[in-house]
Protein backbone atom coordinates (compact mmCIF):
# COMPACT_ATOMS: atom_id res chain seq x y z
CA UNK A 1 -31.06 -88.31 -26.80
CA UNK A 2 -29.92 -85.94 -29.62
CA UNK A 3 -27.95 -83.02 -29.23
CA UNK A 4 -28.43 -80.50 -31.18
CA UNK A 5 -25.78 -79.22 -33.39
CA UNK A 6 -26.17 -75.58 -32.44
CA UNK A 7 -24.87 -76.81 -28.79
CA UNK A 8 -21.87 -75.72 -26.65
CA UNK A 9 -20.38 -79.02 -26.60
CA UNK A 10 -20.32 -79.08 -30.53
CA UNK A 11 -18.84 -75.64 -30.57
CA UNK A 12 -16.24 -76.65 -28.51
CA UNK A 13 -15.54 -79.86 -30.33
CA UNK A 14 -15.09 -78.35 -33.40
CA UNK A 15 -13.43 -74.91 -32.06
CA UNK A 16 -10.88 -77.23 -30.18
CA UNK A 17 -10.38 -79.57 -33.06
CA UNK A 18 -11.62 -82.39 -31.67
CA UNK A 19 -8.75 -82.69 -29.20
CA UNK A 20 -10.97 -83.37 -26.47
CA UNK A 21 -12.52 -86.49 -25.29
CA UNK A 22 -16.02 -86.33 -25.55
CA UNK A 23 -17.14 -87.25 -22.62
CA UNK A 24 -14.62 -84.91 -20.76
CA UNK A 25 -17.01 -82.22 -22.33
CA UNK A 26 -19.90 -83.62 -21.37
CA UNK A 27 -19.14 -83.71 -17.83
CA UNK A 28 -17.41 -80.35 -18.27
CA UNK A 29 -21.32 -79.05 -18.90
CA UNK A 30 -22.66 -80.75 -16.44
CA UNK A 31 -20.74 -79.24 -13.79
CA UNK A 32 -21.23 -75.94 -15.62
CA UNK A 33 -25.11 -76.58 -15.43
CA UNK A 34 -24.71 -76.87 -11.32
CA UNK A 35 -22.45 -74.37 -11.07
CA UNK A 36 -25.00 -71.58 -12.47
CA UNK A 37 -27.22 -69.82 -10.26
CA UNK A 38 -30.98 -70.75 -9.13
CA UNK A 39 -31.40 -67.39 -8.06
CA UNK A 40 -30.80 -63.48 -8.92
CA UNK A 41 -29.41 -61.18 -6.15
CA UNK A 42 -32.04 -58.29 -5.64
CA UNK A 43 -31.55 -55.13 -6.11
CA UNK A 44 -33.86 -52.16 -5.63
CA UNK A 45 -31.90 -50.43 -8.89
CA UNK A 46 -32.80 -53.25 -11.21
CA UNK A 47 -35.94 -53.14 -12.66
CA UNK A 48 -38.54 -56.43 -13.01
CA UNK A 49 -37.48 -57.15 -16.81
CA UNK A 50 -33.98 -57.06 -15.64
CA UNK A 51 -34.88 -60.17 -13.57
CA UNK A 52 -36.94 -61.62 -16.07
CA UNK A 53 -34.40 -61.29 -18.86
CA UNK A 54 -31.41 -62.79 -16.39
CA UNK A 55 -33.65 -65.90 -15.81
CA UNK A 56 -34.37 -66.33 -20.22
CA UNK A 57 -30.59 -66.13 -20.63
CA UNK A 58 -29.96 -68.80 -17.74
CA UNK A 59 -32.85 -70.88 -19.93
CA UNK A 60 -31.28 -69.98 -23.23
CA UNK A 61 -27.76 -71.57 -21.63
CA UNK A 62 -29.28 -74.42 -20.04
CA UNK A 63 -30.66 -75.36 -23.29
CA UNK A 64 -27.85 -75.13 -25.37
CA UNK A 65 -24.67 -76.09 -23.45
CA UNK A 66 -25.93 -79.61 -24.79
């Protein structure tokens, strides 16, 4: 598997210096990957693109925690 080097978990490496062990991090994102929503509260104020952008963003972090 390669991660890519725009990733979370190479930000954080190299914004923390490395301090970290690596696979403390990579745990760290997996538990940040379940702890993120499956699903968008509704709201009659919010408009369908509102709900469609929300779930691209969850994608876009998915993606690139690691």
């Amino acid at each position: 598997m390669s991660i890519k080097k725009e990733s979370f978990f190479f930000y954080y490496l190299k914004k923390t210096g490395g301090l970290h062990d690596p696979r403390f991090v990579i745990e760290m994102i997996k538990l940040l990957k379940e702890w993120l929503p499956d699903y968008t509260v509704d709201n009659p104020d919010y408009s369908d693109e509102y709900y469609i952008g929300q779930g691209d963003y969850k994608q876009f972090l998915m993606d690139n925690l690691k």
